[in-house]
Protein backbone atom coordinates (compact mmCIF):
# COMPACT_ATOMS: atom_id res chain seq x y z
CA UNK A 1 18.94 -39.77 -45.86
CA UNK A 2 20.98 -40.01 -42.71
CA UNK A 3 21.02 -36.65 -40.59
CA UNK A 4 21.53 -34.89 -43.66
CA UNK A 5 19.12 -32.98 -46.76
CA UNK A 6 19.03 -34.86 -49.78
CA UNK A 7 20.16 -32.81 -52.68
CA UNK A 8 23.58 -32.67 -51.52
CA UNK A 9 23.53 -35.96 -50.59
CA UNK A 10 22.54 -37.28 -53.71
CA UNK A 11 26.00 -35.68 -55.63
CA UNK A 12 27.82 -36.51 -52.93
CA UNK A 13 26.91 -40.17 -52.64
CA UNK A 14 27.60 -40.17 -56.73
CA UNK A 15 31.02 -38.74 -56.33
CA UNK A 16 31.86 -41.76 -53.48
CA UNK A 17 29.98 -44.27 -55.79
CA UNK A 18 33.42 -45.65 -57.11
CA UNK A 19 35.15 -45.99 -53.60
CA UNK A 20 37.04 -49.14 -53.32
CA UNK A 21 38.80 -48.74 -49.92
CA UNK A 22 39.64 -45.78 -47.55
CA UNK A 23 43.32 -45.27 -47.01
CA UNK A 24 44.11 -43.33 -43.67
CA UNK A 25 48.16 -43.37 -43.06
CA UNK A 26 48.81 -47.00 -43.82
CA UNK A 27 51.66 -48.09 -45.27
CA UNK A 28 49.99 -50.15 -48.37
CA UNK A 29 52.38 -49.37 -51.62
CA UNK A 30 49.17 -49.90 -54.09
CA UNK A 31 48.39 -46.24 -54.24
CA UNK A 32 46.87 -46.58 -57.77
CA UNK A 33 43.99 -48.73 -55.62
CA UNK A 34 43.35 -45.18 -53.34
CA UNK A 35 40.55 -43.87 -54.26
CA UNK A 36 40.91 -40.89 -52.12
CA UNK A 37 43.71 -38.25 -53.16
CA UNK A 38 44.54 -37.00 -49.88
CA UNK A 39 43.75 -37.38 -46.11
CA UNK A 40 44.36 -34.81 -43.88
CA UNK A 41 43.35 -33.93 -40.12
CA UNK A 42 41.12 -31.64 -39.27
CA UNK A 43 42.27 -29.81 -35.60
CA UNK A 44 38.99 -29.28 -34.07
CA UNK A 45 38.19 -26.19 -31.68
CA UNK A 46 38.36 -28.24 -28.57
CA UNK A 47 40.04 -27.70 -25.01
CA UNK A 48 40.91 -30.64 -22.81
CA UNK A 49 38.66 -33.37 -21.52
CA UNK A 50 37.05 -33.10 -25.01
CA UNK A 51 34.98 -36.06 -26.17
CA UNK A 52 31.93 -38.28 -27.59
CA UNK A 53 32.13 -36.32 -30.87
CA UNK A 54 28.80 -36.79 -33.54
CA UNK A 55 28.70 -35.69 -36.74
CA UNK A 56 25.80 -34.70 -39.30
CA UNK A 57 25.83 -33.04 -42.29
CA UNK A 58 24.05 -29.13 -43.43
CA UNK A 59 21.69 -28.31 -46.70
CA UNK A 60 25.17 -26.65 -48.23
CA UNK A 61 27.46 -29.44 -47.34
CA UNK A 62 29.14 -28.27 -44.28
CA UNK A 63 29.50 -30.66 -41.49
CA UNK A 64 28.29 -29.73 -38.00
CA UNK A 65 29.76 -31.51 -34.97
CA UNK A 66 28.60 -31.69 -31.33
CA UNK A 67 30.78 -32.47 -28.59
CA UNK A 68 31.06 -32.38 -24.76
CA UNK A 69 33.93 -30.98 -22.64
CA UNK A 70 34.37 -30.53 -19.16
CA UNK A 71 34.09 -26.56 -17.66
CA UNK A 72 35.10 -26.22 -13.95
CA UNK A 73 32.85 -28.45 -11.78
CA UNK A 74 30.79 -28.31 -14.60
CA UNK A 75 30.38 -29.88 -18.14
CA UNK A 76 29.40 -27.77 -21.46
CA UNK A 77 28.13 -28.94 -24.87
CA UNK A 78 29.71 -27.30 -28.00
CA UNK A 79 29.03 -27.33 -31.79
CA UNK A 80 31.28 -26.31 -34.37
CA UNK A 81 31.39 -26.02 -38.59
CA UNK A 82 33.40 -27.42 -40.81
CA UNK A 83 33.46 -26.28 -44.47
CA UNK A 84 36.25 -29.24 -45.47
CA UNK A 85 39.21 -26.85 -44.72
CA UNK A 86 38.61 -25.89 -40.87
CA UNK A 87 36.55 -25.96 -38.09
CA UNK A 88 34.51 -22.92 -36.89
CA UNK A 89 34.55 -21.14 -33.83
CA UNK A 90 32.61 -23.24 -31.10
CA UNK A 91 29.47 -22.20 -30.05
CA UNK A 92 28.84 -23.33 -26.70
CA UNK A 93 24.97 -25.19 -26.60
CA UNK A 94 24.14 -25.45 -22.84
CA UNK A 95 26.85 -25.49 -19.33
CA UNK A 96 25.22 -27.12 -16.51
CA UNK A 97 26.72 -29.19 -13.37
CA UNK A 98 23.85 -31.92 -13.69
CA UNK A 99 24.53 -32.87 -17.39
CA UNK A 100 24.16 -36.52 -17.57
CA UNK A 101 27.57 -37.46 -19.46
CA UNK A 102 28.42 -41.22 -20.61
CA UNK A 103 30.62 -42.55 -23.92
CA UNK A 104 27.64 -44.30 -24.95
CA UNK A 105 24.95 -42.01 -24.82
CA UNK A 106 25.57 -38.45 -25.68
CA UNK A 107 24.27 -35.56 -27.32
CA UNK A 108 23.99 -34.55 -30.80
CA UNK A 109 23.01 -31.80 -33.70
CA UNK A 110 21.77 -31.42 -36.65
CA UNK A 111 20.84 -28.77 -39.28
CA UNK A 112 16.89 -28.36 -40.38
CA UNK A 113 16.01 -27.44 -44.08
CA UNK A 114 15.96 -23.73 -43.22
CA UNK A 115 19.91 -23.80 -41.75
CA UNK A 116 18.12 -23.68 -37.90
CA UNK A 117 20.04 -26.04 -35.73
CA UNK A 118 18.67 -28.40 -33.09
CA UNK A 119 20.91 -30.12 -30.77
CA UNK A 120 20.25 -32.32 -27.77
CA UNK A 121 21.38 -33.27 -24.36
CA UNK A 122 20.64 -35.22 -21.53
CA UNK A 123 20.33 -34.05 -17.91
CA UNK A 124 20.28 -35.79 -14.56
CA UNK A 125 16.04 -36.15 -13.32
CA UNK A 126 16.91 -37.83 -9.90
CA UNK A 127 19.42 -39.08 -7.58
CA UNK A 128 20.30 -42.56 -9.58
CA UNK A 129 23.41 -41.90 -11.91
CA UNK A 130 20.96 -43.42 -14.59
CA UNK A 131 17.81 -41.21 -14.15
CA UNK A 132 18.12 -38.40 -16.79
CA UNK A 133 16.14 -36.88 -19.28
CA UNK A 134 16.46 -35.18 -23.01
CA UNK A 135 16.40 -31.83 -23.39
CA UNK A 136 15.95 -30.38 -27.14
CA UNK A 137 16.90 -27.04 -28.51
CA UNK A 138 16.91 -24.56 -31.56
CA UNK A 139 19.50 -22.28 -32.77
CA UNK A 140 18.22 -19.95 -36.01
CA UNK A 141 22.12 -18.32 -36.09
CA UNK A 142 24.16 -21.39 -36.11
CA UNK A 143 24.64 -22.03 -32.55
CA UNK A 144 25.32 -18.46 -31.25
CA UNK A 145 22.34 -18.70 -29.38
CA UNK A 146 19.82 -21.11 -28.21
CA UNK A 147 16.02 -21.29 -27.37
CA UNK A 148 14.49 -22.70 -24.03
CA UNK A 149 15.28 -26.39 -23.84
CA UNK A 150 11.84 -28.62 -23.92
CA UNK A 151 11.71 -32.33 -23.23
CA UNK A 152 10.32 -34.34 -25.99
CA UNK A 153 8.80 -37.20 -24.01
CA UNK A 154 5.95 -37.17 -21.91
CA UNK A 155 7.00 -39.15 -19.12
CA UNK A 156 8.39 -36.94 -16.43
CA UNK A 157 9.19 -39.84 -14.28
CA UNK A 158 12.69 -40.44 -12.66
CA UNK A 159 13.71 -42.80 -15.11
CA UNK A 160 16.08 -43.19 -18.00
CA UNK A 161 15.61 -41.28 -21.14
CA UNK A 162 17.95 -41.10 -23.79
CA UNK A 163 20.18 -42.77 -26.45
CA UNK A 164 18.19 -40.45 -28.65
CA UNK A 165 18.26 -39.88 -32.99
CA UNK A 166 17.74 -36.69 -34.01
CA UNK A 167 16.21 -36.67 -37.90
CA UNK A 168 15.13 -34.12 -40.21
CA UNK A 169 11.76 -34.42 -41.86
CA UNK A 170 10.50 -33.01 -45.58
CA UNK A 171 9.14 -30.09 -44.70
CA UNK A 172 11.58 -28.41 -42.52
CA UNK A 173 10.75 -30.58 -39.52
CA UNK A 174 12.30 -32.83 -37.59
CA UNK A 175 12.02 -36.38 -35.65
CA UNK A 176 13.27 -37.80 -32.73
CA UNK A 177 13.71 -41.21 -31.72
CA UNK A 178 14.56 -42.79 -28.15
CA UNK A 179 14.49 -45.39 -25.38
CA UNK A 180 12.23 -44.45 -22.59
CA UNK A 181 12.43 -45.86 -19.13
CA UNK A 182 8.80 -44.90 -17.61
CA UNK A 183 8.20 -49.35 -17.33
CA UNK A 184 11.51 -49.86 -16.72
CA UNK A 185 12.51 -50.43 -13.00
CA UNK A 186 16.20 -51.45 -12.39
CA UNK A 187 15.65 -52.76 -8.92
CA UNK A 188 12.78 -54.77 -10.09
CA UNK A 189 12.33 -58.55 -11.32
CA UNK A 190 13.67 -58.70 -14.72
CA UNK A 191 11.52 -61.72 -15.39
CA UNK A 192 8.97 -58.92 -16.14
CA UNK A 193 7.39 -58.67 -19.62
CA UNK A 194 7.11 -55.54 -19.23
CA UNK A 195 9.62 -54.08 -17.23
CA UNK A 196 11.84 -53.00 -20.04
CA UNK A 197 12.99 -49.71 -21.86
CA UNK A 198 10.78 -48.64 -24.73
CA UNK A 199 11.36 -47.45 -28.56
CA UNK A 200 9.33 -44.01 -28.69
CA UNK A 201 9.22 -40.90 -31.07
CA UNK A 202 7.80 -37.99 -31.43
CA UNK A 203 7.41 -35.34 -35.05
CA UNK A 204 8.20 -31.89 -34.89
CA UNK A 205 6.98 -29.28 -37.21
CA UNK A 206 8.97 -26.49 -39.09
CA UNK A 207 7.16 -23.90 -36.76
CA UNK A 208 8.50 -26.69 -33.28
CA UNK A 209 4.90 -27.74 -32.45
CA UNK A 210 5.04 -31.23 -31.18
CA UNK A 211 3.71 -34.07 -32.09
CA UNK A 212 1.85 -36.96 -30.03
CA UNK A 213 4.09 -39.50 -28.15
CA UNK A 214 4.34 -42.58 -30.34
CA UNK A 215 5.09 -45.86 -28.81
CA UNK A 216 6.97 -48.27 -31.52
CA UNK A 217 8.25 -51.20 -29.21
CA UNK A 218 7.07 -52.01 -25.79
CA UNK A 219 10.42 -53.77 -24.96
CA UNK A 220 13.63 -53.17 -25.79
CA UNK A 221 17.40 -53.28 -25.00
CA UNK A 222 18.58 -51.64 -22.55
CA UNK A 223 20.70 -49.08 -23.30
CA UNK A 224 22.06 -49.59 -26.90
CA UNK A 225 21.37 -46.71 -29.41
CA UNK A 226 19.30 -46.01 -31.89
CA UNK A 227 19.47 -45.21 -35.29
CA UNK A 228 17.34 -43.67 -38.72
CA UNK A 229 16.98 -42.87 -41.61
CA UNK A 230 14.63 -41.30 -44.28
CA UNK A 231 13.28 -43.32 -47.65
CA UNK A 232 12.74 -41.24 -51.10
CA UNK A 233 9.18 -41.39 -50.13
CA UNK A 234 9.94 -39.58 -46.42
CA UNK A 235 9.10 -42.49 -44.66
CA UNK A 236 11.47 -43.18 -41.29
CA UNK A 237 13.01 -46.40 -40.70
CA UNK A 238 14.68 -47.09 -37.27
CA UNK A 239 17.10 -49.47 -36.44
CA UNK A 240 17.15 -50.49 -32.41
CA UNK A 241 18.01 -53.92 -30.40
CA UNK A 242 15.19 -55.44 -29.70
CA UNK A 243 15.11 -57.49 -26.27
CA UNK A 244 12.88 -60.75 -26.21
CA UNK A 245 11.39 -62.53 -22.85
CA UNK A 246 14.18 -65.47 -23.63
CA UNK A 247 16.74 -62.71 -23.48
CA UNK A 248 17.19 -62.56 -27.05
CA UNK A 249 18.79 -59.19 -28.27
CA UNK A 250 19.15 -59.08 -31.77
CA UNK A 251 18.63 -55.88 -34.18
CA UNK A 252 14.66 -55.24 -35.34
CA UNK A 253 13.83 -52.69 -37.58
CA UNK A 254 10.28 -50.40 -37.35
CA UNK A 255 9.21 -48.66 -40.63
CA UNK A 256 6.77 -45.37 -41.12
CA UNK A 257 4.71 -45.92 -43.92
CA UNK A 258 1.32 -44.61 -44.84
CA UNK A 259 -1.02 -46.49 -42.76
CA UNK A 260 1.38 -46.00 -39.54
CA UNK A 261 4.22 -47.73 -38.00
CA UNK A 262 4.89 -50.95 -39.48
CA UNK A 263 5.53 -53.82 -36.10
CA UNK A 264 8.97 -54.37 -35.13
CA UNK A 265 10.79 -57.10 -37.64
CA UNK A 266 14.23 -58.80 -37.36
CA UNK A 267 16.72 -57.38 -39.62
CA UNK A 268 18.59 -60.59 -39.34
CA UNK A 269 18.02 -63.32 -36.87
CA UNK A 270 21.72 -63.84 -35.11
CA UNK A 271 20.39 -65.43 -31.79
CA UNK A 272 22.00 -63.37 -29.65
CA UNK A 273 21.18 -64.71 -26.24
CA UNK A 274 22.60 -62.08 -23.43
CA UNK A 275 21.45 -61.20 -20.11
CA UNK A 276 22.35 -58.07 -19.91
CA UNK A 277 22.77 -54.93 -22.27
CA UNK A 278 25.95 -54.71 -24.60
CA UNK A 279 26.08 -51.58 -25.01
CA UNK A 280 26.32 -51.85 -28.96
CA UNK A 281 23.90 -50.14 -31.24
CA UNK A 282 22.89 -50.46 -35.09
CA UNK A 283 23.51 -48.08 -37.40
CA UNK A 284 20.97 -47.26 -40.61
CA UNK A 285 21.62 -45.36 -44.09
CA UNK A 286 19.41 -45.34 -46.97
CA UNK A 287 19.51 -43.71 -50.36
CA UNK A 288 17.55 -44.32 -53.28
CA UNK A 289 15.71 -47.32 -52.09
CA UNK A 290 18.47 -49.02 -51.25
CA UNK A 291 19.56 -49.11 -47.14
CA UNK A 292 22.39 -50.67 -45.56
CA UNK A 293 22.11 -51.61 -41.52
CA UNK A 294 25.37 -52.32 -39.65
CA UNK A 295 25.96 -54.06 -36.15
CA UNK A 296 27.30 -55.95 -33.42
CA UNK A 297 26.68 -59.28 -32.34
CA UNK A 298 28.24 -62.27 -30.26
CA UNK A 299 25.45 -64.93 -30.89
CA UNK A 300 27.11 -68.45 -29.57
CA UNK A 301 30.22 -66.17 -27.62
CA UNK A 302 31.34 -65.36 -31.39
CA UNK A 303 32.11 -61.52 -31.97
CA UNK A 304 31.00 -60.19 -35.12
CA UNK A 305 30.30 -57.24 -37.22
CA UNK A 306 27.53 -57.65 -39.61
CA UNK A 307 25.74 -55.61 -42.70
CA UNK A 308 22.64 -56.40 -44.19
CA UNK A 309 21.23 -54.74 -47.49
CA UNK A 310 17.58 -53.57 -48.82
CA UNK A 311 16.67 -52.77 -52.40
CA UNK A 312 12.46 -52.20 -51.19
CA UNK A 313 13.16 -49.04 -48.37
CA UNK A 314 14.21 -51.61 -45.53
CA UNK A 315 11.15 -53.80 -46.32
CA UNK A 316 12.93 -56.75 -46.97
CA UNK A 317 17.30 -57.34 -46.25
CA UNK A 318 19.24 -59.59 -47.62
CA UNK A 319 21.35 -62.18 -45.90
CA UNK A 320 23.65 -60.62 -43.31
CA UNK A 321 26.95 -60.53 -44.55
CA UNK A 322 30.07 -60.97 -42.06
CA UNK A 323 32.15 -58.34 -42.09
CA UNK A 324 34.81 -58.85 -39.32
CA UNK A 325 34.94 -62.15 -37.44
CA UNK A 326 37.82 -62.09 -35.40
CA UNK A 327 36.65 -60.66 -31.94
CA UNK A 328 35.70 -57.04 -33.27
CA UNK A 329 34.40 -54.93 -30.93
CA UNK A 330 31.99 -53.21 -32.75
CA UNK A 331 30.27 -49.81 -32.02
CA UNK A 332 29.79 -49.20 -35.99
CA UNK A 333 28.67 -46.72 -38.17
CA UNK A 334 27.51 -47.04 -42.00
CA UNK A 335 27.12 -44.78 -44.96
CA UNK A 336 25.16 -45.94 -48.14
CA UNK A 337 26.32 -44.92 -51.37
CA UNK A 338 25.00 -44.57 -54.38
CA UNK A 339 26.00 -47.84 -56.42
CA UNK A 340 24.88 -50.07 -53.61
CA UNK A 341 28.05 -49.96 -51.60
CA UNK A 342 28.05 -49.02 -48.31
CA UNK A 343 31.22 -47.53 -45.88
CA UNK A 344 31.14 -49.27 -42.90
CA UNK A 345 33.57 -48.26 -39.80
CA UNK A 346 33.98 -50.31 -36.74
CA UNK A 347 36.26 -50.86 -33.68
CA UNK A 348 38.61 -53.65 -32.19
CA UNK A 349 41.23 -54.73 -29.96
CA UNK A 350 44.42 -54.97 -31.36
CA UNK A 351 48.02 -56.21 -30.07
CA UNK A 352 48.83 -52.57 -30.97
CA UNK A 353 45.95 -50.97 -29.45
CA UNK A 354 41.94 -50.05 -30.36
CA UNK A 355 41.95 -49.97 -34.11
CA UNK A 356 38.81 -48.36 -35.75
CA UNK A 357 38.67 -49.36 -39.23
CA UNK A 358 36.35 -48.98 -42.34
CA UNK A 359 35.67 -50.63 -45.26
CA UNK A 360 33.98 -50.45 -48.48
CA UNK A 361 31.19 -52.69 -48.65
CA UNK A 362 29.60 -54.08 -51.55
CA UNK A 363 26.10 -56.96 -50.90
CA UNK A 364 27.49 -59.64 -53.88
CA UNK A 365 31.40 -59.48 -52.27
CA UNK A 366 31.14 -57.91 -48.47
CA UNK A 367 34.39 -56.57 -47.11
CA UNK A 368 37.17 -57.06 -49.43
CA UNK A 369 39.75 -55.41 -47.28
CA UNK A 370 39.50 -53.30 -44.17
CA UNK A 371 41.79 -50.37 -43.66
CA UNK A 372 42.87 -48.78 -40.25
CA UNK A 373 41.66 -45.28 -39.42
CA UNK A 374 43.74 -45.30 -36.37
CA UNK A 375 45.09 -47.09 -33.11
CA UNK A 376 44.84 -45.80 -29.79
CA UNK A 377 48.13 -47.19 -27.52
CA UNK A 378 46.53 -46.00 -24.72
CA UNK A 379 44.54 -49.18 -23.29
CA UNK A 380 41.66 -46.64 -23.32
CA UNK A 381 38.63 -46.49 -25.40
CA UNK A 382 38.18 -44.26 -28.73
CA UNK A 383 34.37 -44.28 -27.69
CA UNK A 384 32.05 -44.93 -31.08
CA UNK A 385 33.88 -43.14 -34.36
CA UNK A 386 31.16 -41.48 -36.36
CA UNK A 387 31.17 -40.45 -39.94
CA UNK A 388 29.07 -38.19 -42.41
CA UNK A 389 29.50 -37.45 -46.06
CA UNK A 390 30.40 -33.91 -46.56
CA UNK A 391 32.09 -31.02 -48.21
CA UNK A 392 34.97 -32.70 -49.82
CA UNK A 393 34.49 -36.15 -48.84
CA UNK A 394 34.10 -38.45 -45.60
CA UNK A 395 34.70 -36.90 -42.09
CA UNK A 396 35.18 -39.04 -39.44
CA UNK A 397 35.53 -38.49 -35.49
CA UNK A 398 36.26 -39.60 -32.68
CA UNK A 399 37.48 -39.96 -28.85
CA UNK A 400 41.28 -39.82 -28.50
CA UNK A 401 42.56 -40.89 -25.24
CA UNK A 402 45.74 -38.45 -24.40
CA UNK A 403 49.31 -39.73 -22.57
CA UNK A 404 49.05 -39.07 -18.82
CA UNK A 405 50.30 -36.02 -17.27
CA UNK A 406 51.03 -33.81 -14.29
CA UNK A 407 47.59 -32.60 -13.87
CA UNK A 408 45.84 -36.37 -15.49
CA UNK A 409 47.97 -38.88 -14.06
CA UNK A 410 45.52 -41.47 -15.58
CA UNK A 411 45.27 -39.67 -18.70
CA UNK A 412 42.81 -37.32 -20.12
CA UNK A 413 40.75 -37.28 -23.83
CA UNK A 414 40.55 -34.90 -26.75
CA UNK A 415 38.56 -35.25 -30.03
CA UNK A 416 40.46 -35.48 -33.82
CA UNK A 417 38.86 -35.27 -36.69
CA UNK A 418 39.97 -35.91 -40.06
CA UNK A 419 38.45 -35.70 -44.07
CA UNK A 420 39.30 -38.05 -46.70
CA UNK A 421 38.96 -36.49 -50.10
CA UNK A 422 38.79 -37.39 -53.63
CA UNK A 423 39.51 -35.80 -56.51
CA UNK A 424 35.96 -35.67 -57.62
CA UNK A 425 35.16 -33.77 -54.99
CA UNK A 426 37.54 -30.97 -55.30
């Protein structure tokens, strides 16, 4: 399960089982090979400024979304609910003037077994632009109000902390995964084994007690995000790139099981030799024993998005399959469905703009065609589109640069949202 409870899941991921390709406004004449019976936008409740969108599906289908806009001299995160035919009302999370707020790392929100919500955010600890910590909270009335905040990690240092994964647990619980700075000095030698971020995570219980402060990798990339999922048998698997002393930054996967957390192994060995962060997470979904991880790599200067398959709960993948090999950008997200498929959506440079596209993935034929979800003209990033199976279908979100104006000369940023759906679903 990915940020979502799995008995709606389940039908849901039977209803997209069949899904070929995902047609959003293209032109192609071979509607008989749509497997979606309409696409239609979603206006979310958003005011200027809006972006970094995140989605994540309720127990009852709805889709909750989590946003950031600006407020004054000040920036405030929102949520909002979508039952498939509009958006609520937003509920405003926190409004603070020392909100840490980047495209790559931003907050999030998701819905526990008993309909609570718990969102996160990150806030500035010090006077580096990259010294911030998480803050968590709670909402038992769907946003309208919010508990205390409380910082999950232990280390209270002035470091970074963030690119967090919010995940509910059996049991009305929740996880949370992210990189933690407390070894990681920026002004230090980076010859250091262990000056580098760290994987950590931490359980919560239904009741919010905390759990103890688990380390999972010592050294990591640095500031890539993370990604999870839960197996049949509640066990978490997280997706991260993994940073080696030779400056090798490929994606490793770490797996709960029984006996504890499993040691960090490659999901696919790309070689991916880079000096610096890219800025490019994974993405994990998993249903039925069967998990699909997507992501971004440039081993030997060659862009490419990748997806590698597990039939053993992310024991064992397949070989990676290419996906896109002509200078994608990346910044993907992934869906597994229920046959084995998976929807994969990633973005790219295009001679008419930044195209994000999807397509339906299968592990014995890969991509047979990608589909556009939309271009941006702008020259300006759509940030990273994410996706979550809900009422009605797919939603899928993202950053949309706006034309410049009067009061944005350089151009400002809203959110759109749209929901493919099929006639299964109706």
């Amino acid at each position: 399960m990915k940020l979502k409870c799995q008995q709606l899941t389940q039908f849901l991921r039977s209803a997209l089982a069949s899904l070929c390709v995902l047609w959003l406004g293209a032109s192609d004449s071979n509607a008989e090979n749509r497997v979606f019976s309409s696409i239609k936008e979603l206006s979310p409740p958003v005011t200027k400024g809006a972006r970094e969108p995140f989605l994540s599906t309720m127990n009852d289908g709805r889709v909750l979304m989590s946003w950031t806009e600006p407020q004054g001299d000040s920036f405030v995160v929102k949520v909002a609910i979508s039952d498939g035919t509009e958006w609520s009302r937003p509920q405003t999370v926190v409004e603070r003037n020392d909100l840490f707020v980047n495209w790559a790392d931003f907050p999030s929100a998701i819905a526990l077994e008993d309909g609570s919500l718990v969102a996160h955010w990150l806030r500035a600890n010090g006077d580096d632009d990259y010294f911030y910590d998480i803050n968590i909270a709670f909402s038992q009335d769907e946003g309208v109000t919010w508990s205390t905040p409380i910082i999950p990690h232990d280390d209270r240092s002035q470091r970074q902390h963030g690119f967090a994964t919010l995940l509910p647990n059996d049991g009305g619980g929740f996880s949370v995964i992210w990189l933690d700075g407390q070894s990681y000095d920026t002004y230090a030698s980076q010859d250091v084994a262990d000056n580098a971020m760290q994987l950590r995570m931490r359980k919560f219980s239904a009741d919010s007690s905390m759990g103890e402060d688990l380390l999972l990798d010592a050294r990591t990339c640095t500031c890539c995000q993370t990604s999870a999922a839960v197996t049949g048998d509640n066990e978490l698997l997280v997706v991260y790139r993994d940073r080696s002393l030779e400056e090798i930054r490929d994606i490793s996967i770490v797996r709960e099981t029984s006996q504890g957390w499993s040691t960090p192994q490659p999901v696919s060995i790309d070689g991916w030799n880079i000096e610096g962060c890219p800025v490019n997470g994974p993405a994990i979904d998993t249903v039925d024993g069967n998990s699909a991880v997507a992501w971004f790599t440039a081993a030997n200067d060659i862009p490419k998005v990748k997806v590698a398959f597990s039939s053993d709960d992310g024991i064992t993948f397949a070989k990676a399959l290419e996906i896109d090999t002509s200078a994608p950008s990346g910044r993907v997200d992934v869906i597994q469905l229920k046959d084995g498929s998976a929807l994969v959506t990633w973005v790219k440079q295009t001679v008419q703009g930044e195209a994000i596209l999807i397509c339906s993935v299968k592990p014995q034929e890969g991509c047979v065609r990608p589909e556009i979800v939309a271009i941006s003209p702008s020259g300006r990033t759509v940030g990273f589109p994410r996706m979550t199976l809900g009422k009605g279908g797919v939603f899928i979100a993202w950053t949309e640069p706006t034309n410049p104006s009067a009061t944005q000369p350089r151009g400002g940023t809203t959110i759109r949202t749209v929901l493919a759906r099929m006639e299964e679903l109706k």
